[in-house]
PDB file of N, CA and C in Angstrom:
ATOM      1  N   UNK A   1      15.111 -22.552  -3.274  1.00  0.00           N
ATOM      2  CA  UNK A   1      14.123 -22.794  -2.244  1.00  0.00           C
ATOM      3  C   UNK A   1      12.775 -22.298  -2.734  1.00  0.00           C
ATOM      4  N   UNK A   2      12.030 -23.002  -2.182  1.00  0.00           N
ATOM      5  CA  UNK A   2      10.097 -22.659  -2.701  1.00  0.00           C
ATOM      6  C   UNK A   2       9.818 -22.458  -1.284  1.00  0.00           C
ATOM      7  N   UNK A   3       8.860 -20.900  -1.235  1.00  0.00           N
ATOM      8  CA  UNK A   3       7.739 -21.531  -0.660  1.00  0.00           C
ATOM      9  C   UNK A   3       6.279 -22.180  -0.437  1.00  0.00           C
ATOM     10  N   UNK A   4       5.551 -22.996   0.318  1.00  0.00           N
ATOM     11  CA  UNK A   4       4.664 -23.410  -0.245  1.00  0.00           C
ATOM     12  C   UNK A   4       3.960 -23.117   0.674  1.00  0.00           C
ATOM     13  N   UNK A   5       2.535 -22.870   0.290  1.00  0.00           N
ATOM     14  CA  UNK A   5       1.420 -21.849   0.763  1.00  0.00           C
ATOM     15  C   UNK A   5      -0.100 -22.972   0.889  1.00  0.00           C
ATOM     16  N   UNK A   6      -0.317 -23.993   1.627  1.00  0.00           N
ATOM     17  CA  UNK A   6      -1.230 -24.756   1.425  1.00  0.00           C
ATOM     18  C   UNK A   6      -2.499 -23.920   2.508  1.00  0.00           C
ATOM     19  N   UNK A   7      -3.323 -23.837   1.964  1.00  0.00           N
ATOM     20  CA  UNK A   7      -4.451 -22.775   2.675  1.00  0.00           C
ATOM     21  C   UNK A   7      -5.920 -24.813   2.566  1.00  0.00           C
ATOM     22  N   UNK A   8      -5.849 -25.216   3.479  1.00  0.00           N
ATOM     23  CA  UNK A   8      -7.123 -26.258   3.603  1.00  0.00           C
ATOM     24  C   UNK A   8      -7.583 -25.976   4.620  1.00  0.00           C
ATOM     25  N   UNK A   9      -8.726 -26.921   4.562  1.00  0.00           N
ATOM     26  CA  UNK A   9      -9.941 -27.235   5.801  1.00  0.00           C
ATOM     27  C   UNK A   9      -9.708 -27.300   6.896  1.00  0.00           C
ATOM     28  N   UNK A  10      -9.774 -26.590   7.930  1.00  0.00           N
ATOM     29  CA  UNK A  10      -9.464 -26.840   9.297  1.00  0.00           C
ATOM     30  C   UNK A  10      -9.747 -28.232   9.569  1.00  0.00           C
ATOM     31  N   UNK A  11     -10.497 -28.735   9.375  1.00  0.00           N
ATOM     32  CA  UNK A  11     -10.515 -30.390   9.741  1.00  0.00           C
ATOM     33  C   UNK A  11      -9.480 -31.348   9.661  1.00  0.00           C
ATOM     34  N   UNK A  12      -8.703 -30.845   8.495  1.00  0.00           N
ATOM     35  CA  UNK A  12      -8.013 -32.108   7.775  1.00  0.00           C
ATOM     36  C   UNK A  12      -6.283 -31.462   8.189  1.00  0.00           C
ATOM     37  N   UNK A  13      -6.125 -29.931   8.678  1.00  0.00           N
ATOM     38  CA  UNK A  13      -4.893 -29.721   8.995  1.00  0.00           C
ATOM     39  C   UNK A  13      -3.960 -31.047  10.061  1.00  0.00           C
ATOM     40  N   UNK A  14      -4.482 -31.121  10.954  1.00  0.00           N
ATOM     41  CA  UNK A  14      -3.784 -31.813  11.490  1.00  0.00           C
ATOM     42  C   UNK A  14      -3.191 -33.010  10.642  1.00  0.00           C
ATOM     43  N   UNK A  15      -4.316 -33.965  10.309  1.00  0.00           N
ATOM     44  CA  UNK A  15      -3.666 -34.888   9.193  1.00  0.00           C
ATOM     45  C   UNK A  15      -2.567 -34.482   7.998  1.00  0.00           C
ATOM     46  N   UNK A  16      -2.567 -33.457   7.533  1.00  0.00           N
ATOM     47  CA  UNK A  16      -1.860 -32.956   6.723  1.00  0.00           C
ATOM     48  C   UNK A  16      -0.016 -32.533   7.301  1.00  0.00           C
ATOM     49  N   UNK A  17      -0.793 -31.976   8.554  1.00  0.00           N
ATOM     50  CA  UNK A  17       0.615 -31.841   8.957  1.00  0.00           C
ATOM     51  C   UNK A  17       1.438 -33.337   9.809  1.00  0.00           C
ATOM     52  N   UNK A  18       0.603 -34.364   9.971  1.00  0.00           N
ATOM     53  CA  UNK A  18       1.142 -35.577  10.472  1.00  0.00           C
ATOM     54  C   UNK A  18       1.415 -36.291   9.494  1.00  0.00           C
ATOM     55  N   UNK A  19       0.868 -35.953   8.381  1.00  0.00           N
ATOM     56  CA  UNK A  19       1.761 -36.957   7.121  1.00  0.00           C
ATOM     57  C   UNK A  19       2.752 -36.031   6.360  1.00  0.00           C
ATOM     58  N   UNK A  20       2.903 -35.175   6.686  1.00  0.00           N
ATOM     59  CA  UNK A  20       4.608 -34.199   6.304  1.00  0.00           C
ATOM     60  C   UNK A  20       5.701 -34.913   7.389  1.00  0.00           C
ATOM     61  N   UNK A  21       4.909 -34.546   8.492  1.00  0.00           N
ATOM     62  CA  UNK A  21       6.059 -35.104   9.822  1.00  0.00           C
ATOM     63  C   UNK A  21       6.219 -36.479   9.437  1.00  0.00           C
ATOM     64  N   UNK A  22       5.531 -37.046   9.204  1.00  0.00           N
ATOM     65  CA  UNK A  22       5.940 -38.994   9.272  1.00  0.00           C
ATOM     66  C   UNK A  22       6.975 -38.468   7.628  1.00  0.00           C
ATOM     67  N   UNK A  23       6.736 -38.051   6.496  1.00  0.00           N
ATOM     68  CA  UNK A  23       7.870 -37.783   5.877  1.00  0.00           C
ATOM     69  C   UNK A  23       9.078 -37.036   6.365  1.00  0.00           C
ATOM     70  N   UNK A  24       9.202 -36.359   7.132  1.00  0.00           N
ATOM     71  CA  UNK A  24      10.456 -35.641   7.626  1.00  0.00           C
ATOM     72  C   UNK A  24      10.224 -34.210   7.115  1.00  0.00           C
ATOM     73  N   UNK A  25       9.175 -33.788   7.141  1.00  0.00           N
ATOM     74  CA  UNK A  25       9.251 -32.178   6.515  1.00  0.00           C
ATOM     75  C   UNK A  25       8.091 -31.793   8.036  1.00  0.00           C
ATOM     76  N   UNK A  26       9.066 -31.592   9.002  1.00  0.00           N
ATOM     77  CA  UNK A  26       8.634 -31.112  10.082  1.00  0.00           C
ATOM     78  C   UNK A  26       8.651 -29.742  10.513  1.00  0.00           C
ATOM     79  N   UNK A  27       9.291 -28.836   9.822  1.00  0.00           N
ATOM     80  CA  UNK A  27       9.204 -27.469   9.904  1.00  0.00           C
ATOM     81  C   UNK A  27       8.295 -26.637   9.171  1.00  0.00           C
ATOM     82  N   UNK A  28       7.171 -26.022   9.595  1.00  0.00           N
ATOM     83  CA  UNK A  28       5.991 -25.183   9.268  1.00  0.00           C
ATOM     84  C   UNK A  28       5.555 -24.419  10.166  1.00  0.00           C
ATOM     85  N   UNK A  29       4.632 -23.565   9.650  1.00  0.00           N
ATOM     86  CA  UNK A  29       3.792 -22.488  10.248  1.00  0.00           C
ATOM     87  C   UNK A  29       2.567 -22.829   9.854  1.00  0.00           C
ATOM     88  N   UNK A  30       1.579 -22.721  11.135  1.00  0.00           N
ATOM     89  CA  UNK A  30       0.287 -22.662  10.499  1.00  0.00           C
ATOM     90  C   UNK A  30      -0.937 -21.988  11.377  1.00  0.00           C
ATOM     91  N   UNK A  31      -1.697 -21.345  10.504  1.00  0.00           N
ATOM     92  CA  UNK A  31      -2.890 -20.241  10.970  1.00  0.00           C
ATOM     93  C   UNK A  31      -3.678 -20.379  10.617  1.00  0.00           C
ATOM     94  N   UNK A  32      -4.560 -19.855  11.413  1.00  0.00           N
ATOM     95  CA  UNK A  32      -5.784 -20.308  10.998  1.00  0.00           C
ATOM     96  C   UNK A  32      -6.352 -18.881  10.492  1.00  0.00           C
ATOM     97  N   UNK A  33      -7.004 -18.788   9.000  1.00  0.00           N
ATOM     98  CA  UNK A  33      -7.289 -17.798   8.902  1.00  0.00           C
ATOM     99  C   UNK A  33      -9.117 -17.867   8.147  1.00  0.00           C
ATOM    100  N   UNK A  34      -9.638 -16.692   7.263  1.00  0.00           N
ATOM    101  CA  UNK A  34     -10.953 -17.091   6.782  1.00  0.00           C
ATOM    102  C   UNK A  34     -10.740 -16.664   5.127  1.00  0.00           C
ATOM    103  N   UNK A  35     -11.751 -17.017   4.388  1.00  0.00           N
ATOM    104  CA  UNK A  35     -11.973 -16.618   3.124  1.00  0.00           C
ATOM    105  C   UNK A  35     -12.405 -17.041   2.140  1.00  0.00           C
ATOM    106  N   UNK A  36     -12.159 -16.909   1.444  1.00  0.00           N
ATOM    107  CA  UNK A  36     -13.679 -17.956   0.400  1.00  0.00           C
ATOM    108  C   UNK A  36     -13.074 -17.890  -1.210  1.00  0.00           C
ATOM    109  N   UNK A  37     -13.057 -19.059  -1.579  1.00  0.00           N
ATOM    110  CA  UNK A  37     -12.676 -19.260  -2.953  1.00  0.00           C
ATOM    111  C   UNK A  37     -13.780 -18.907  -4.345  1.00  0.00           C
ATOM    112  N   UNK A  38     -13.520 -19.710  -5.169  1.00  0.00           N
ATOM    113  CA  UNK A  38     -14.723 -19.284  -6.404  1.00  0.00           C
ATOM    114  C   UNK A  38     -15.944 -19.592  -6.688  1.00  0.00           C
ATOM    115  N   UNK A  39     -16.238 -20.242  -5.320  1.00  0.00           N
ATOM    116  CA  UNK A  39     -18.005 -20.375  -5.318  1.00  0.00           C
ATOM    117  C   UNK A  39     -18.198 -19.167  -4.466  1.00  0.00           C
ATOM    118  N   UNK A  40     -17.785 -18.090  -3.663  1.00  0.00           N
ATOM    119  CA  UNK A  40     -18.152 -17.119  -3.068  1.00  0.00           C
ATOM    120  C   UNK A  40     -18.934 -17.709  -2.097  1.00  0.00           C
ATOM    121  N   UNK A  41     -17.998 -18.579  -1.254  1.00  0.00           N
ATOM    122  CA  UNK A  41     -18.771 -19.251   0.122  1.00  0.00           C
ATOM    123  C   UNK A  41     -20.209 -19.868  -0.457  1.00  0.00           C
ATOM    124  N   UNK A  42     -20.668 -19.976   1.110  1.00  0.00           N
ATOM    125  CA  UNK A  42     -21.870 -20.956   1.115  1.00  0.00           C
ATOM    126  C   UNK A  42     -22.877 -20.625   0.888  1.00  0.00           C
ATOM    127  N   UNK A  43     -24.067 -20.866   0.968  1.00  0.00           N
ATOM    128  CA  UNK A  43     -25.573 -20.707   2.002  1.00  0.00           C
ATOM    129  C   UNK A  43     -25.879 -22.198   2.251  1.00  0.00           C
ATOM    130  N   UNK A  44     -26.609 -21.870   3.425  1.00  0.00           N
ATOM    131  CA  UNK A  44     -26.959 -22.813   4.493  1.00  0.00           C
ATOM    132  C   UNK A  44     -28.187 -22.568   4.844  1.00  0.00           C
ATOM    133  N   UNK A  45     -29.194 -22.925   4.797  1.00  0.00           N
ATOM    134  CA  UNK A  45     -30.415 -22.909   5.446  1.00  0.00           C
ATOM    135  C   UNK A  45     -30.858 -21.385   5.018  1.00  0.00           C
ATOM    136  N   UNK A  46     -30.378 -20.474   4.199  1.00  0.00           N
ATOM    137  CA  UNK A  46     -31.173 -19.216   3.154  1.00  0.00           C
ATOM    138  C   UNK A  46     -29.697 -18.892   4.353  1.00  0.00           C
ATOM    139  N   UNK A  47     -29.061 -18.923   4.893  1.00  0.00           N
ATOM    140  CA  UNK A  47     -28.072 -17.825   5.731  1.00  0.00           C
ATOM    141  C   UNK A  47     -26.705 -18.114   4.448  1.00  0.00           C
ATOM    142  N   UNK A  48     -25.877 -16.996   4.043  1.00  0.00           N
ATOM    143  CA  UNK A  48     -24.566 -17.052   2.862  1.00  0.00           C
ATOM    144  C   UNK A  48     -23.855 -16.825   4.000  1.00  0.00           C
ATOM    145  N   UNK A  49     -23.021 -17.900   4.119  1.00  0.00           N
ATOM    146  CA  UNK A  49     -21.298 -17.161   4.714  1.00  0.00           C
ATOM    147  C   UNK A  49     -20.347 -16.923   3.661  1.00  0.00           C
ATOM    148  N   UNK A  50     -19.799 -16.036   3.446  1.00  0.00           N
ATOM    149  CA  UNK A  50     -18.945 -15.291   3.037  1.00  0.00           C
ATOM    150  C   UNK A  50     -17.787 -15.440   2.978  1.00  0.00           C
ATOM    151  N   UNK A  51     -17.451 -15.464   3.861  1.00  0.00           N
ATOM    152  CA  UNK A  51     -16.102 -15.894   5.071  1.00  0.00           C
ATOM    153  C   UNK A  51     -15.789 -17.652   5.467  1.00  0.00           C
ATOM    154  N   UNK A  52     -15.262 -18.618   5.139  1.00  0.00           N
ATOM    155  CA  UNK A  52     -15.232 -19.688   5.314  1.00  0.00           C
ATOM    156  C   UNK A  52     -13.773 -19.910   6.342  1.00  0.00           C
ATOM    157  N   UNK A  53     -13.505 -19.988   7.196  1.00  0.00           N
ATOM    158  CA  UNK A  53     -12.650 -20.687   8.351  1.00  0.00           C
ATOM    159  C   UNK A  53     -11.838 -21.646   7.631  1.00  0.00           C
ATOM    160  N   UNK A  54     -10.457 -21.590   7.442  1.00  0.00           N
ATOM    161  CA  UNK A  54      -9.652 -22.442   6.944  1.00  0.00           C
ATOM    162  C   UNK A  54      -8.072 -22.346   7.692  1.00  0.00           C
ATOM    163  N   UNK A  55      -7.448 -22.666   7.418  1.00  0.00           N
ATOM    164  CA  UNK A  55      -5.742 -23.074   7.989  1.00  0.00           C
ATOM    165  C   UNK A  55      -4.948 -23.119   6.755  1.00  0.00           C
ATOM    166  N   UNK A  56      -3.863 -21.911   7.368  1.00  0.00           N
ATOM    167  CA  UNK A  56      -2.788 -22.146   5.930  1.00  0.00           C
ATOM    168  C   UNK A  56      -1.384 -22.363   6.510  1.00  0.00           C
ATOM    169  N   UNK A  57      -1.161 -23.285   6.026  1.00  0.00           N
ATOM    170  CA  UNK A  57       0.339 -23.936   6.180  1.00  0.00           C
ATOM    171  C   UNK A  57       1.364 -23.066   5.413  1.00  0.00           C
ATOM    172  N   UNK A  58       2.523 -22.929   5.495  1.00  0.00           N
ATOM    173  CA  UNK A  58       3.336 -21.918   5.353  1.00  0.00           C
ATOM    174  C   UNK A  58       4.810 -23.520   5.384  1.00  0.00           C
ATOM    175  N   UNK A  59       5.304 -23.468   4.688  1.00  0.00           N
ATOM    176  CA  UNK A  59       6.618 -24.606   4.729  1.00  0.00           C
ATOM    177  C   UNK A  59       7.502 -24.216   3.610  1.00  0.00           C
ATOM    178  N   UNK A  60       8.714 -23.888   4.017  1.00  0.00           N
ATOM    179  CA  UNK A  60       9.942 -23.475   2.824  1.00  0.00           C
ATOM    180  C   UNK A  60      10.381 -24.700   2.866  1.00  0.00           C
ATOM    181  N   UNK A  61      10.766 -25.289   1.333  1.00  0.00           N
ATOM    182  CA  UNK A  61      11.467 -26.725   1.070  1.00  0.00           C
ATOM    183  C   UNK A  61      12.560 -26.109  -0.124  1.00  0.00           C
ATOM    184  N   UNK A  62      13.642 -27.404   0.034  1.00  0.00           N
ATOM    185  CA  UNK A  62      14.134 -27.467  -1.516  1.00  0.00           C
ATOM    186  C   UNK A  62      13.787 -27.907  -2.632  1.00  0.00           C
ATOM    187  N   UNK A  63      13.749 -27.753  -3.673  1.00  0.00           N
ATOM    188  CA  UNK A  63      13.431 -27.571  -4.808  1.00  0.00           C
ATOM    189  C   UNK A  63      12.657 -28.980  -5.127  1.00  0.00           C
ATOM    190  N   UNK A  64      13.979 -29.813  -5.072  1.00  0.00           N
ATOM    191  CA  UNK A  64      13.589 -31.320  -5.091  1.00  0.00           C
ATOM    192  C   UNK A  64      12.765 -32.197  -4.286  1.00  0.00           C
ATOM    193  N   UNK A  65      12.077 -31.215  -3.034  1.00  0.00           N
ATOM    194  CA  UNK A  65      11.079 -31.474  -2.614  1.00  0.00           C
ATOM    195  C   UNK A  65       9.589 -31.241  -2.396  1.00  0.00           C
ATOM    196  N   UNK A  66       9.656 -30.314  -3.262  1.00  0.00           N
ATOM    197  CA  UNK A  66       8.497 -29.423  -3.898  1.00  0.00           C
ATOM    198  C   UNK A  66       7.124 -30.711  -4.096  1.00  0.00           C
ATOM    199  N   UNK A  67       7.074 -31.158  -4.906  1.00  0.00           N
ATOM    200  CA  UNK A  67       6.425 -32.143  -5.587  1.00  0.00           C
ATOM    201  C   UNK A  67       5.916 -33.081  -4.602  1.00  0.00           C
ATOM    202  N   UNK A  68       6.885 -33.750  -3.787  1.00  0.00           N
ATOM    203  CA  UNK A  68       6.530 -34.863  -2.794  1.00  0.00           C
ATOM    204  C   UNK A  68       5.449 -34.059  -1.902  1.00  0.00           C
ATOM    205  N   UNK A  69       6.353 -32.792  -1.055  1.00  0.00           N
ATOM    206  CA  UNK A  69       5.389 -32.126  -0.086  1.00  0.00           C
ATOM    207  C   UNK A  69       4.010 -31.915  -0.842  1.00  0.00           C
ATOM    208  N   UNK A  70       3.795 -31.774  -2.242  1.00  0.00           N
ATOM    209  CA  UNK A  70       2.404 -31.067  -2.673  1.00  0.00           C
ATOM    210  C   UNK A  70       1.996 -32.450  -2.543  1.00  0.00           C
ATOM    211  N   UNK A  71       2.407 -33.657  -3.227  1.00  0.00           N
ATOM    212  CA  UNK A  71       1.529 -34.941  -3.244  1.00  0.00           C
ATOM    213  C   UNK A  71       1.070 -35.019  -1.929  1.00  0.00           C
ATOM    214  N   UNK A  72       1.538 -34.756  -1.052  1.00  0.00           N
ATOM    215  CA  UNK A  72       1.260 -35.196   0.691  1.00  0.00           C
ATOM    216  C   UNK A  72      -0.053 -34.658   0.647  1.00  0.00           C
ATOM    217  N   UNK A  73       0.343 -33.032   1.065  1.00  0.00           N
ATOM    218  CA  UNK A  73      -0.680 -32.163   0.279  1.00  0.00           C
ATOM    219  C   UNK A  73      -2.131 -32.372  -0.020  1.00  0.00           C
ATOM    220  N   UNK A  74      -1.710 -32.426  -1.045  1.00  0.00           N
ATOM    221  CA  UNK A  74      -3.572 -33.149  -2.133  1.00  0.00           C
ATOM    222  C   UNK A  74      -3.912 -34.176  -1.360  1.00  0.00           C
ATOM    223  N   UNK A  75      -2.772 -35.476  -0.974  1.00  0.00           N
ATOM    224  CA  UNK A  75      -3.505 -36.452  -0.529  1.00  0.00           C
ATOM    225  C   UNK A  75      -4.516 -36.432   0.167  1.00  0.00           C
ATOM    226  N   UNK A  76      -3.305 -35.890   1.657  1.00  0.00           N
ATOM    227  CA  UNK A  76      -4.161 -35.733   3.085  1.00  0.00           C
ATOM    228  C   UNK A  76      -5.402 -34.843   3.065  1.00  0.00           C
ATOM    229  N   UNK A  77      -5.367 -33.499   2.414  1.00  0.00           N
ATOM    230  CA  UNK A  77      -6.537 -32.540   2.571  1.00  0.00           C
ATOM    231  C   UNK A  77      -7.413 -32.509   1.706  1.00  0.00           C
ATOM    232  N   UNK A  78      -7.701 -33.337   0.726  1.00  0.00           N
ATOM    233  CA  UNK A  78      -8.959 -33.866   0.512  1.00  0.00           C
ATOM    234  C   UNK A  78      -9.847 -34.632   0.375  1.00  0.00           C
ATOM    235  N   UNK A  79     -10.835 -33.886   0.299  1.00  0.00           N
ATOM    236  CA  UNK A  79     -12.555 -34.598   0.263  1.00  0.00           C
ATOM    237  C   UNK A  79     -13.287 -34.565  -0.330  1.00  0.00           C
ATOM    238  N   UNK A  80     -12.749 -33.844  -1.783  1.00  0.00           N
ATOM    239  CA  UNK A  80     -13.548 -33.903  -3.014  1.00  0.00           C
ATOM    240  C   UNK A  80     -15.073 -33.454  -2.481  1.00  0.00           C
ATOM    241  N   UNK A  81     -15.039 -32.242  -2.112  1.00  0.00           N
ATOM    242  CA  UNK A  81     -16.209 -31.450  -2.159  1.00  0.00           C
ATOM    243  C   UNK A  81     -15.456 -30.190  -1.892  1.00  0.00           C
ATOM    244  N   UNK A  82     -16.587 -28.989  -2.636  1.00  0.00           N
ATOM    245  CA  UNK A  82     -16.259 -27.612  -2.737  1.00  0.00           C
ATOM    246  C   UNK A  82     -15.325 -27.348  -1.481  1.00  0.00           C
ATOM    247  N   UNK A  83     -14.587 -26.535  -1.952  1.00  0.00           N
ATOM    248  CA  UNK A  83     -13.524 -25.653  -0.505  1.00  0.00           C
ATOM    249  C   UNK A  83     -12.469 -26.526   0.324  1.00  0.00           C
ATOM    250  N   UNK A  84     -11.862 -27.519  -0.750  1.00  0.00           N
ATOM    251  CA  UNK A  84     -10.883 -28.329  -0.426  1.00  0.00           C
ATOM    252  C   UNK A  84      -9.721 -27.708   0.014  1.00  0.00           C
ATOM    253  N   UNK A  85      -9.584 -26.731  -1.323  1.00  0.00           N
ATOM    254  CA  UNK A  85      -8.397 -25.464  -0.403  1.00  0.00           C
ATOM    255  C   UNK A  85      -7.551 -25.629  -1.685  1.00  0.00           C
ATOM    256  N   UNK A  86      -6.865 -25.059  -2.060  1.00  0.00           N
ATOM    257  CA  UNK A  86      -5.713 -24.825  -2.951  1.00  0.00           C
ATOM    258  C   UNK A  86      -4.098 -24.171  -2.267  1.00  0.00           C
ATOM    259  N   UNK A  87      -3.380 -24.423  -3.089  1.00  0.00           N
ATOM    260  CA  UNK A  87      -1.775 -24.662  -2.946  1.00  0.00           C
ATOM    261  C   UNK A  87      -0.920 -23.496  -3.998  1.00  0.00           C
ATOM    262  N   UNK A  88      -0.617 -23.083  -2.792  1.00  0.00           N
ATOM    263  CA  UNK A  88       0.759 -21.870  -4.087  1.00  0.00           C
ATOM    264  C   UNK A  88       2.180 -21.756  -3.418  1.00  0.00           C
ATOM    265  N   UNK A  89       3.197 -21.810  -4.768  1.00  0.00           N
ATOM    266  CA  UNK A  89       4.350 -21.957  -4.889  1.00  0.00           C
ATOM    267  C   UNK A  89       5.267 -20.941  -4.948  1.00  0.00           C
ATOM    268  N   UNK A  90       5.622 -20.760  -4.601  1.00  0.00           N
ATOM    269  CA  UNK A  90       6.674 -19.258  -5.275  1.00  0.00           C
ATOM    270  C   UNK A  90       8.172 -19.443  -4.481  1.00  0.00           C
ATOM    271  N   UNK A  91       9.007 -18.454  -5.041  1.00  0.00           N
ATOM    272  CA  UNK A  91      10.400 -18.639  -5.178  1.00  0.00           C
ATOM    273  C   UNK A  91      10.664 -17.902  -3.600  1.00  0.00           C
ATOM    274  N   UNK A  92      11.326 -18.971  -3.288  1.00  0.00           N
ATOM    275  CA  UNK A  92      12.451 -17.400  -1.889  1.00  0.00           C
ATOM    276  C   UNK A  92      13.881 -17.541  -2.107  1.00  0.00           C
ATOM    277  N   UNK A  93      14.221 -16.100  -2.430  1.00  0.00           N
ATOM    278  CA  UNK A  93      15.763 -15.725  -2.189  1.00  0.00           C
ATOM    279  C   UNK A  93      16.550 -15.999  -1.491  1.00  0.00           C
ATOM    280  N   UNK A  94      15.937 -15.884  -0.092  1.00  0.00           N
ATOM    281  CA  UNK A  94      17.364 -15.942   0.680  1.00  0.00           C
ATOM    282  C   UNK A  94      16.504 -16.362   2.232  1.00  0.00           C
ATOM    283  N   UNK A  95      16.896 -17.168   2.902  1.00  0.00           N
ATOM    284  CA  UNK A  95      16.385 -17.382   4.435  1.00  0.00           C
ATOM    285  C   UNK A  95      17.421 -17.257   5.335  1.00  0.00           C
ATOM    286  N   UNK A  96      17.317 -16.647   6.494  1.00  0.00           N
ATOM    287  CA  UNK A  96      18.333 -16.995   7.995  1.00  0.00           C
ATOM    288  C   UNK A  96      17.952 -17.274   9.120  1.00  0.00           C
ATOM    289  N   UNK A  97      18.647 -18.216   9.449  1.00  0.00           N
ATOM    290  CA  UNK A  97      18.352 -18.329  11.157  1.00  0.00           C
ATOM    291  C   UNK A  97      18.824 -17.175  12.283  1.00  0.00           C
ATOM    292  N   UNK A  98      17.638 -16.304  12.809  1.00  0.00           N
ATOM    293  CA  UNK A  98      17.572 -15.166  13.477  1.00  0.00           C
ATOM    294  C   UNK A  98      18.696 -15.901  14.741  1.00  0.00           C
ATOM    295  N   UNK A  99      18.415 -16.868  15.270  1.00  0.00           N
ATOM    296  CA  UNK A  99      19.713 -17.448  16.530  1.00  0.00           C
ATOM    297  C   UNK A  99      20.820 -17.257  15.735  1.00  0.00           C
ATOM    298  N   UNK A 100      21.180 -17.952  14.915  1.00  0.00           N
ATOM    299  CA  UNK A 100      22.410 -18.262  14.661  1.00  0.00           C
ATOM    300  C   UNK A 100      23.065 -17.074  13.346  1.00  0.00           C
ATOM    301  N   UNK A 101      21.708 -16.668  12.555  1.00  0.00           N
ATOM    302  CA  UNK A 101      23.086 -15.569  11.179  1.00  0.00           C
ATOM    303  C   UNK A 101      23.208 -16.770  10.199  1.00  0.00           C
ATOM    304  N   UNK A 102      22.814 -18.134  10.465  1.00  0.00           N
ATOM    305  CA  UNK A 102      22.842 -18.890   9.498  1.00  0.00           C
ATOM    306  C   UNK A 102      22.004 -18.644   7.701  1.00  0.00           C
ATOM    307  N   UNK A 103      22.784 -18.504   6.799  1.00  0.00           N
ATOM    308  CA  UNK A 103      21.712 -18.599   5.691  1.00  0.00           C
ATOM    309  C   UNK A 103      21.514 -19.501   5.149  1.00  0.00           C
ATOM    310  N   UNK A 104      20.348 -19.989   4.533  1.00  0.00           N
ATOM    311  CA  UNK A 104      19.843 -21.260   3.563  1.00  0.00           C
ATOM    312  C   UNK A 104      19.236 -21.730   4.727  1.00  0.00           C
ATOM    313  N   UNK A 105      18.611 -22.976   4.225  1.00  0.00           N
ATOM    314  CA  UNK A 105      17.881 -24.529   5.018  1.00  0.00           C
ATOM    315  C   UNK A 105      18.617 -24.987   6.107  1.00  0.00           C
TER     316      UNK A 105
END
């Protein structure tokens, strides 16, 4: 199992998460949180924000679905301008369902 960590644009979350669901990867978490990648935020009119407002998706898949969910991913959440948002992968051990004691997917 992976999990995958998609941190994009508040704008484009929704789309992102309606083209997972129309694929069948309907189980996620998502927050809205702030922060700023490697341009070190904006300025706007002489004002720097710092802090940029974004949404991070949170979705555990299997292995063999890694790839599809990221293509969705890239598709839907961008706009090819700065602060598109980036995507991280990493391994999980072990998951359970707190109702049931179930482990795995």
């Amino acid at each position: 199992m992976k999990m995958i960590r998609a941190i994009v644009r508040p704008e484009k979350a929704e789309e992102v998460v309606g083209a997972l669901a129309e694929a069948g990867f309907v189980a996620l978490t998502k927050i809205d949180v702030v922060g700023r990648g490697k341009q070190k935020g904006i300025e706007v009119e002489g004002i720097r924000y710092d802090e940029l407002p974004k949404t991070m998706l949170l979705l555990v898949a299997r292995e063999e679905n890694v790839d599809e969910i990221v293509d969705i991913i890239m598709e839907n959440a961008r706009t090819g301008r700065f602060g598109d948002g980036r995507i991280f992968i990493s391994p999980v051990e072990e998951s359970y369902t707190i109702r049931t004691g179930q482990r795995g997917l």
